[in-house]
C-alpha atoms as a PDB file:
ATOM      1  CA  UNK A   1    -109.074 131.977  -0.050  1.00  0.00           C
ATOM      2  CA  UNK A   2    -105.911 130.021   1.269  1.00  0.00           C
ATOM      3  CA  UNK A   3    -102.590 131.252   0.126  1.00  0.00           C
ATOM      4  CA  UNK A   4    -101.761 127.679  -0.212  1.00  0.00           C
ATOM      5  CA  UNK A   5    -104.558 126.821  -2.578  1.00  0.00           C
ATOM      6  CA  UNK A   6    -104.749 125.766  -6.429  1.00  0.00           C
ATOM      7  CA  UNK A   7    -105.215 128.979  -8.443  1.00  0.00           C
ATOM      8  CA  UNK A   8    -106.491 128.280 -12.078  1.00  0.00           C
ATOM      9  CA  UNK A   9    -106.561 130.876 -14.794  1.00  0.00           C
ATOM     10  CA  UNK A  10    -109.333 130.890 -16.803  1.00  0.00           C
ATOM     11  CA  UNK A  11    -109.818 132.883 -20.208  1.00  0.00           C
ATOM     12  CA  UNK A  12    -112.643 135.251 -20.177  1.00  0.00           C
ATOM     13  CA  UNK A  13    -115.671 135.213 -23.220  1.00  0.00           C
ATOM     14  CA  UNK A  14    -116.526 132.391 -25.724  1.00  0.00           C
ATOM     15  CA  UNK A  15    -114.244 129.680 -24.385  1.00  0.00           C
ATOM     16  CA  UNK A  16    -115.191 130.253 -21.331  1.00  0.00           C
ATOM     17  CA  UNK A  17    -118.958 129.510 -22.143  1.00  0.00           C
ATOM     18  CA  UNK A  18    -117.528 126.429 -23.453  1.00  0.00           C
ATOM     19  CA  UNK A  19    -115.205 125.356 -20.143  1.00  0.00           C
ATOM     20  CA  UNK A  20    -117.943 125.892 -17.892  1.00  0.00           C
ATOM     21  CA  UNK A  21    -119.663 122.226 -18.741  1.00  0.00           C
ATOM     22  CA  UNK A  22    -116.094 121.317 -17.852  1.00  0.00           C
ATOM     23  CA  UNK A  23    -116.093 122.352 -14.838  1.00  0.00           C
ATOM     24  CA  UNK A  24    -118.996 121.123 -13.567  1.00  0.00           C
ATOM     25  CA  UNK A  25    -117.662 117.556 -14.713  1.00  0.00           C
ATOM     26  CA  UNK A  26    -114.760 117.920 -12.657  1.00  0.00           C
ATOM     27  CA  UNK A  27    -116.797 119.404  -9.789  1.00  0.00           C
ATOM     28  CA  UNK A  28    -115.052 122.756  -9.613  1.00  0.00           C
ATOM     29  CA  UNK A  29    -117.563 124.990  -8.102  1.00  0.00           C
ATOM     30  CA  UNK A  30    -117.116 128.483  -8.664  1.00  0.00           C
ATOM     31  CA  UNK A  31    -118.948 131.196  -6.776  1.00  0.00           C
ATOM     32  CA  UNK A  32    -121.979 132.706  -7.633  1.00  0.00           C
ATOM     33  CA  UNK A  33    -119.982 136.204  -9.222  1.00  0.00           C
ATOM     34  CA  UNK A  34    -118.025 134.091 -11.312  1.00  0.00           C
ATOM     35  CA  UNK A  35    -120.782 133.559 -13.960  1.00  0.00           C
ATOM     36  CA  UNK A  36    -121.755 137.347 -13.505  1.00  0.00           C
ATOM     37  CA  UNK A  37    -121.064 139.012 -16.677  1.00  0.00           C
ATOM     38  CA  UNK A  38    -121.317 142.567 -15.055  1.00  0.00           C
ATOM     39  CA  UNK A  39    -118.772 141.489 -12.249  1.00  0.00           C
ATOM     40  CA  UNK A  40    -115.270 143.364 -11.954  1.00  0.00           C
ATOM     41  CA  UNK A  41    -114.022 140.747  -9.724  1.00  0.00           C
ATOM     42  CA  UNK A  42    -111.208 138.727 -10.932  1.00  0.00           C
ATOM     43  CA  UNK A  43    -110.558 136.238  -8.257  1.00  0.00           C
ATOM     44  CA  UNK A  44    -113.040 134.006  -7.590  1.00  0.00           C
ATOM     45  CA  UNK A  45    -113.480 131.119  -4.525  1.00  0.00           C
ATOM     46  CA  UNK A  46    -114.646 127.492  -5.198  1.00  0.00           C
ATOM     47  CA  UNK A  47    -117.043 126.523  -3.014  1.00  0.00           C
ATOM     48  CA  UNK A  48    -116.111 123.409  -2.215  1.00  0.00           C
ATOM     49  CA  UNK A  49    -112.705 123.003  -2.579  1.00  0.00           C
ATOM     50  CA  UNK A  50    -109.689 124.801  -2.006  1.00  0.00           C
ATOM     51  CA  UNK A  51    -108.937 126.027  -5.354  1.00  0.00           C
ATOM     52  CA  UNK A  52    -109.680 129.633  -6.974  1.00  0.00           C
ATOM     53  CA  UNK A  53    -110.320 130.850 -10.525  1.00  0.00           C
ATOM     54  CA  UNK A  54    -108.700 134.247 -11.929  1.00  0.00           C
ATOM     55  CA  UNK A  55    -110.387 135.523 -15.277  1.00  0.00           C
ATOM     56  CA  UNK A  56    -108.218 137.225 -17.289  1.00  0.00           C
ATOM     57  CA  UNK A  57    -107.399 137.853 -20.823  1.00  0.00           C
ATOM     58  CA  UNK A  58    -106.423 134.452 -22.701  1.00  0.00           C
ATOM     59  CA  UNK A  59    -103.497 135.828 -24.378  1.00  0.00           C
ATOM     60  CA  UNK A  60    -102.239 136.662 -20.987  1.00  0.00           C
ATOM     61  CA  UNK A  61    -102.881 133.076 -19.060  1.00  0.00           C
ATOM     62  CA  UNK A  62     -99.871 131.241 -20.627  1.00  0.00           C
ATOM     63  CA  UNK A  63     -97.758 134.550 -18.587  1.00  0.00           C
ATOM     64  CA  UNK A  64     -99.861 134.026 -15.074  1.00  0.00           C
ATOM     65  CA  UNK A  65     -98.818 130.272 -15.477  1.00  0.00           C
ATOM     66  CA  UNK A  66     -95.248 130.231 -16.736  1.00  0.00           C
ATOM     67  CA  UNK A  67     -94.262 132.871 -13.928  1.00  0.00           C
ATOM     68  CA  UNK A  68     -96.069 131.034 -11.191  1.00  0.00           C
ATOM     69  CA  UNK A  69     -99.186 133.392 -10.643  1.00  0.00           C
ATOM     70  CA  UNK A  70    -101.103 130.146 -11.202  1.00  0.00           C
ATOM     71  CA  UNK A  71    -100.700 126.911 -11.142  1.00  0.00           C
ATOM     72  CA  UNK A  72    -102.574 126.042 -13.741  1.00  0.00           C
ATOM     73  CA  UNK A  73    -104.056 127.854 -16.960  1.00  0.00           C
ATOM     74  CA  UNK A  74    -106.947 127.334 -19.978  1.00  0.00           C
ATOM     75  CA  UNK A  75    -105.042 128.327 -23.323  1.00  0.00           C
ATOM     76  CA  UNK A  76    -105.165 127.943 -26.916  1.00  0.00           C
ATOM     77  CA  UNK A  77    -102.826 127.013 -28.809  1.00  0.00           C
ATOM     78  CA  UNK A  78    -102.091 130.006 -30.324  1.00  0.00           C
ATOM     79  CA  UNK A  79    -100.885 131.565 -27.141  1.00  0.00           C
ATOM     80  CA  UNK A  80     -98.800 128.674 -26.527  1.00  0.00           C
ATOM     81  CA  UNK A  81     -97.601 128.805 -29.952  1.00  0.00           C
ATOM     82  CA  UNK A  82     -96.635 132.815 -29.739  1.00  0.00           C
ATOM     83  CA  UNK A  83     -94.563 132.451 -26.349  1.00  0.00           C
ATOM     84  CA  UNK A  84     -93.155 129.348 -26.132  1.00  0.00           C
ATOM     85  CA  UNK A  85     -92.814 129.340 -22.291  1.00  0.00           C
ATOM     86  CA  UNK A  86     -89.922 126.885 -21.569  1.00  0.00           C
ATOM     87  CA  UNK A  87     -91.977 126.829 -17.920  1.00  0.00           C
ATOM     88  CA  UNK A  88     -95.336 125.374 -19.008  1.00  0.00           C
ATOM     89  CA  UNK A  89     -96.286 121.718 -19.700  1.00  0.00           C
ATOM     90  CA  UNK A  90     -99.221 121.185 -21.483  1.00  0.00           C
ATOM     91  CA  UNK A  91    -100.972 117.278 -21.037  1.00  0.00           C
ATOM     92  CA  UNK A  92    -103.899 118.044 -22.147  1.00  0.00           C
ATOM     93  CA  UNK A  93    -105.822 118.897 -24.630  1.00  0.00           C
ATOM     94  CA  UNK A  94    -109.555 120.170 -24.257  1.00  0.00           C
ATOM     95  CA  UNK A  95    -111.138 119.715 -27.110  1.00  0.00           C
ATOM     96  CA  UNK A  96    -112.406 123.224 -26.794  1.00  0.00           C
ATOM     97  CA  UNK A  97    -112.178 126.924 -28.582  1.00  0.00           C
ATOM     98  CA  UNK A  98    -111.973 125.430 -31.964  1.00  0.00           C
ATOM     99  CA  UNK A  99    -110.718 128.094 -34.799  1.00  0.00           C
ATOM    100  CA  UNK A 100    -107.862 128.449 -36.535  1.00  0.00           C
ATOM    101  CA  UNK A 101    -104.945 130.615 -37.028  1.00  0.00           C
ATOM    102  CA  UNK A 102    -104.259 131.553 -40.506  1.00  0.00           C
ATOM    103  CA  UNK A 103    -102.601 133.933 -43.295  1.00  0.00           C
ATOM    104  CA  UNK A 104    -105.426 136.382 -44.923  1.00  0.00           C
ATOM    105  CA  UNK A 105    -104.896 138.606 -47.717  1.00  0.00           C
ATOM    106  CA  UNK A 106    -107.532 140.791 -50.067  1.00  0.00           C
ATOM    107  CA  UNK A 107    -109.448 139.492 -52.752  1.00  0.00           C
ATOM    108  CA  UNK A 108    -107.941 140.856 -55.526  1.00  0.00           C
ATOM    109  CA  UNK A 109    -104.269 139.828 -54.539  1.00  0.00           C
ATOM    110  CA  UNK A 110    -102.343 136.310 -54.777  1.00  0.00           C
ATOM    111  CA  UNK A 111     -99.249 135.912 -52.610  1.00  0.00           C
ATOM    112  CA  UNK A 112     -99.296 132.434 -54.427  1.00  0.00           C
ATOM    113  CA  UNK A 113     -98.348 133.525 -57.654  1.00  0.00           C
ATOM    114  CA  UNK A 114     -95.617 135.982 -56.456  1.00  0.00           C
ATOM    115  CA  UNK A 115     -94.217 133.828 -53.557  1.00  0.00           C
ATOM    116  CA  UNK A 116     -91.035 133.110 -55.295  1.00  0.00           C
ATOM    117  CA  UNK A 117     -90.128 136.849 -55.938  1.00  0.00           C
ATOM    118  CA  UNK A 118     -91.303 137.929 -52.620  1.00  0.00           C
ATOM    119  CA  UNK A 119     -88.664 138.817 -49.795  1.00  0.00           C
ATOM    120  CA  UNK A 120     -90.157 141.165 -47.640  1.00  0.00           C
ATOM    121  CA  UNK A 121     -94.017 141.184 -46.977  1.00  0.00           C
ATOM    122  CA  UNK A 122     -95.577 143.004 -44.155  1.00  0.00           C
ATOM    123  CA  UNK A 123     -97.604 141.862 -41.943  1.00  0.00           C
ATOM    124  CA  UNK A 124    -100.387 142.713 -39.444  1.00  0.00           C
ATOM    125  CA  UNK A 125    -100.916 140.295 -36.765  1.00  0.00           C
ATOM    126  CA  UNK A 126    -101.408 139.524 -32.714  1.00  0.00           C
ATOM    127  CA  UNK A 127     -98.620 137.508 -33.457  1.00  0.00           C
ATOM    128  CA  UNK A 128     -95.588 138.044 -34.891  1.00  0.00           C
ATOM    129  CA  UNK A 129     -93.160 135.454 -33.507  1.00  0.00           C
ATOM    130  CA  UNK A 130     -95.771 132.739 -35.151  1.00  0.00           C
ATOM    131  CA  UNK A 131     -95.654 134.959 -38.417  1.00  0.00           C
ATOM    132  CA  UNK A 132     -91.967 135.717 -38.551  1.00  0.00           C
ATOM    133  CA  UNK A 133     -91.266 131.740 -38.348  1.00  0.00           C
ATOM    134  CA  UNK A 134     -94.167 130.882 -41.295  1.00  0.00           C
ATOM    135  CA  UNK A 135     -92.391 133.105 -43.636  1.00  0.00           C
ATOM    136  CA  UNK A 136     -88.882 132.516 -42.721  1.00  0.00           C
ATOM    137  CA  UNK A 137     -89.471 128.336 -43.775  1.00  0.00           C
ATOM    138  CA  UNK A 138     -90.277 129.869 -47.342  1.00  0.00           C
ATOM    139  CA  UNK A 139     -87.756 132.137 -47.226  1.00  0.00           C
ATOM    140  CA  UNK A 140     -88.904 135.376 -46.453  1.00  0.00           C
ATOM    141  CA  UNK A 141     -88.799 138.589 -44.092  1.00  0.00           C
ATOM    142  CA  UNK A 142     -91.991 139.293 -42.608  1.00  0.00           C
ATOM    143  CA  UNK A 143     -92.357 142.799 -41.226  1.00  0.00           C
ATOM    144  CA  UNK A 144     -94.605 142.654 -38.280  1.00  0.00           C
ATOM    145  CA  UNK A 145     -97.039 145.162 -37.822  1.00  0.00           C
ATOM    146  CA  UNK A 146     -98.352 144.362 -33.988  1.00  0.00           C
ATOM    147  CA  UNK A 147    -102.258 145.093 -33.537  1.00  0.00           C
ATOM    148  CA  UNK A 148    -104.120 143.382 -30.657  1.00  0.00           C
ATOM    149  CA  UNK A 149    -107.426 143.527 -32.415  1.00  0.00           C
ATOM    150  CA  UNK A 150    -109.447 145.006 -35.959  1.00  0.00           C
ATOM    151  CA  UNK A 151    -106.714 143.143 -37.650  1.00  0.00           C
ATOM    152  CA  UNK A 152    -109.141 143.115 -41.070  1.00  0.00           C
ATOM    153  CA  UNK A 153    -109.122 146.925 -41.482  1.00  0.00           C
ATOM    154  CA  UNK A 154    -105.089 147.126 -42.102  1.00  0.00           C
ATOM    155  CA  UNK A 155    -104.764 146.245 -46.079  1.00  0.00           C
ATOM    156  CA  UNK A 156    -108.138 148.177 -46.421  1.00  0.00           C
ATOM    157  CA  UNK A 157    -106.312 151.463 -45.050  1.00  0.00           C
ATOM    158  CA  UNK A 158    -102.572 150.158 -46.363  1.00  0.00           C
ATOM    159  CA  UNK A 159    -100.880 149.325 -42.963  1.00  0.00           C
ATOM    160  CA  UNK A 160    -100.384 145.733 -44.262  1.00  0.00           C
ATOM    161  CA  UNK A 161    -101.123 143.669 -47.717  1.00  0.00           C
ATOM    162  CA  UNK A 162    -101.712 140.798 -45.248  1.00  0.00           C
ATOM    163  CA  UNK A 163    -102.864 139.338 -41.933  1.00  0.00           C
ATOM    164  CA  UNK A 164    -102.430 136.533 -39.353  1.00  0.00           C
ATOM    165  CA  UNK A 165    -105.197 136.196 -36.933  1.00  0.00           C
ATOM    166  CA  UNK A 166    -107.039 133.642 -35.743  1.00  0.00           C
ATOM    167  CA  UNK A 167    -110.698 132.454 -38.169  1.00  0.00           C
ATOM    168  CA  UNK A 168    -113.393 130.928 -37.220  1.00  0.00           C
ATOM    169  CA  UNK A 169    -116.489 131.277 -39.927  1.00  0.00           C
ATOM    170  CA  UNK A 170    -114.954 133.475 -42.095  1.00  0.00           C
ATOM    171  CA  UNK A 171    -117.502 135.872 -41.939  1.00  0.00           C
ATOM    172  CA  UNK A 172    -115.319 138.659 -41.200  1.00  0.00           C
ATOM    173  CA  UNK A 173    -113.156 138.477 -43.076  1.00  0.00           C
ATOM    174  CA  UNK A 174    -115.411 138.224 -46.565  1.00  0.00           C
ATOM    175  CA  UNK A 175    -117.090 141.142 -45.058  1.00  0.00           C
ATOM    176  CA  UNK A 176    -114.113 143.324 -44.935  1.00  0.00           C
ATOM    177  CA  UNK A 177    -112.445 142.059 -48.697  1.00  0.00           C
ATOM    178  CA  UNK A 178    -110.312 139.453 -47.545  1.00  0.00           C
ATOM    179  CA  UNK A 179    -109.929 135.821 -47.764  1.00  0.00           C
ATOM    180  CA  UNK A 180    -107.843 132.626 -46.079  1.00  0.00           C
ATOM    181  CA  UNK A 181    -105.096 132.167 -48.108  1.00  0.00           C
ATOM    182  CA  UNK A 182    -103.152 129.312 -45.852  1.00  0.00           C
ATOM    183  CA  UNK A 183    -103.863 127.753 -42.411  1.00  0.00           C
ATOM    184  CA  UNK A 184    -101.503 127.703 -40.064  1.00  0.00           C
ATOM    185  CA  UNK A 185    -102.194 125.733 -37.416  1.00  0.00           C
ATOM    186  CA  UNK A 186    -105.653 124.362 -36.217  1.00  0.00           C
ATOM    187  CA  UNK A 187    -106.513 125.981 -32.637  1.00  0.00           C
ATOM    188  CA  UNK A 188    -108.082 124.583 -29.615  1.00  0.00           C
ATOM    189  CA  UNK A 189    -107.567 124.552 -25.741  1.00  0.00           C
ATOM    190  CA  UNK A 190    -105.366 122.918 -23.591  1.00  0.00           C
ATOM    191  CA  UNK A 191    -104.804 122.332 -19.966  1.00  0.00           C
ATOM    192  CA  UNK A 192    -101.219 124.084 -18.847  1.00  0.00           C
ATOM    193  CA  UNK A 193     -99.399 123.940 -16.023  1.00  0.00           C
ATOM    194  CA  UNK A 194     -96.484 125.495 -14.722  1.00  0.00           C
ATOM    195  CA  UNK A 195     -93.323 123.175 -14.565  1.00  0.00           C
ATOM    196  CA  UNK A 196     -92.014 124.356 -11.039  1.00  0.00           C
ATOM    197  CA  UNK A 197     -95.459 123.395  -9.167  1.00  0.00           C
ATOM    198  CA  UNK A 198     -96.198 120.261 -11.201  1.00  0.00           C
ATOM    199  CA  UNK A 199     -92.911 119.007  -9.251  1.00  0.00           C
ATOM    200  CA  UNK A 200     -93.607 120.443  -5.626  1.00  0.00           C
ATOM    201  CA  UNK A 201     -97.427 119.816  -6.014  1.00  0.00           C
ATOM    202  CA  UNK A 202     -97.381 116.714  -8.155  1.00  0.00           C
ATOM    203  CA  UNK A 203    -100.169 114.700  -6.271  1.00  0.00           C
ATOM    204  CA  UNK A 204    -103.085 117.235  -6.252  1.00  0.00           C
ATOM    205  CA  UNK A 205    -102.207 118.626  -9.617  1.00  0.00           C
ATOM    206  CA  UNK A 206    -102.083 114.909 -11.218  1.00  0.00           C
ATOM    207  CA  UNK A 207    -105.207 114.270  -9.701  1.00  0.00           C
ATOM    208  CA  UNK A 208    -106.604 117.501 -10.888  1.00  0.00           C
ATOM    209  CA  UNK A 209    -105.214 116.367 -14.634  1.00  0.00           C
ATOM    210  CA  UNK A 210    -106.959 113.123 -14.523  1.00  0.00           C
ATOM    211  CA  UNK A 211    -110.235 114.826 -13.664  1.00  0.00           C
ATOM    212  CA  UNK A 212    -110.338 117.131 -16.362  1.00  0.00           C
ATOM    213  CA  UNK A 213    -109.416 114.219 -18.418  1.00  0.00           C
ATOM    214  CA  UNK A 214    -111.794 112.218 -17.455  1.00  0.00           C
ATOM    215  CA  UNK A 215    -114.743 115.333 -18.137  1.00  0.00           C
ATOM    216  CA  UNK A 216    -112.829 115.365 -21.534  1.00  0.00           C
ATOM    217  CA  UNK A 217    -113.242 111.984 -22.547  1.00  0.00           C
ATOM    218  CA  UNK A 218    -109.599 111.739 -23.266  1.00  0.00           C
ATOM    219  CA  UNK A 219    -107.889 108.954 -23.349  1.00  0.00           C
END
């Protein structure tokens, strides 16, 4: 792989299932290991062209791209959302990795009725600057309790009376005793790019834009 290639970073799981119809439309050809589930490799060549994939976690693209590991990244909006990377443009939207990021609390309990009296709630979530702004517009101190994952099992065992983590059917959380309260923000995936390369690489990365556009149907 050149050292003076496009690197792309590319989320790993169900969006990426979803991306890879993408990338076929924009003729990105990724080797064979790429779309091994058993691989350990993380880089990966294109084959015909001179730009290479890394897979890693999607909370951590919007950090590869903003500090210049790659030019480019897959995110959803919640990542974007959580950092707020003053080094990352985002012109596109995907249309991809639909879900939603919302406040969940149990069954039995109605932050609605109490939201007046409330000043201090806390919270368990993947991300607290997200939460800490949400309650702070109505008011209130949210105590962030950080958890990367099994985000339903803290009011069952008392860590939190409430949760912000991203839903999709819902099914999880009815299993566990909770349910949406409020959503957030609607979630999907975006094209990103890092601010420093879109200026010194300009021509291939706004051609590289207008292709994934153009798989996207975007207008």
């Amino acid at each position: 792989m050149s050292s003076n290639g496009l690197v792309i970073a590319v989320p790993k799981g169900r969006i990426a299932e979803e991306l890879a119809p993408i990338l076929r439309k924009v003729d990105i050809q990724p080797e064979k290991a790429f779309f091994d589930e058993n691989s350990r490799q993380l880089q990966f060549r294109c084959d015909n062209s001179d730009i290479s994939l890394i897979r890693v976690r999607s909370f951590d693209i919007a950090t590869f791209v903003a500090f210049g590991a790659a030019q480019i990244g897959i995110c959803g909006l919640d990542v974007l959302m959580e950092f707020n990377y003053a080094d990352l443009y985002a012109p596109l939207n995907l249309d991809i990795g639909h879900c939603r990021l919302s406040l969940a609390e149990p069954e039995d309990f109605d932050i609605r009725q109490d939201l007046s009296l409330i000043s201090h709630l806390r919270v368990a979530t993947k991300y607290p600057n997200i939460t800490q702004q949400y309650f702070a517009k109505a008011g209130i101190q949210a105590e962030c309790i950080k958890l990367n994952g099994a985000m339903e099992l803290a009011p069952k065992l008392g860590l939190a009376n409430h949760i912000v983590d991203l839903v999709s059917s819902g099914r999880t959380l009815k299993a566990n005793g909770l349910r949406e309260v409020e959503v957030i923000a609607n979630i999907s995936s975006r094209l990103i790019v890092n601010r420093a390369a879109f200026k010194t690489r300009s021509h291939e990365i706004n051609d590289l834009i207008e292709r994934f556009r153009e798989a996207v149907g975007a207008s």
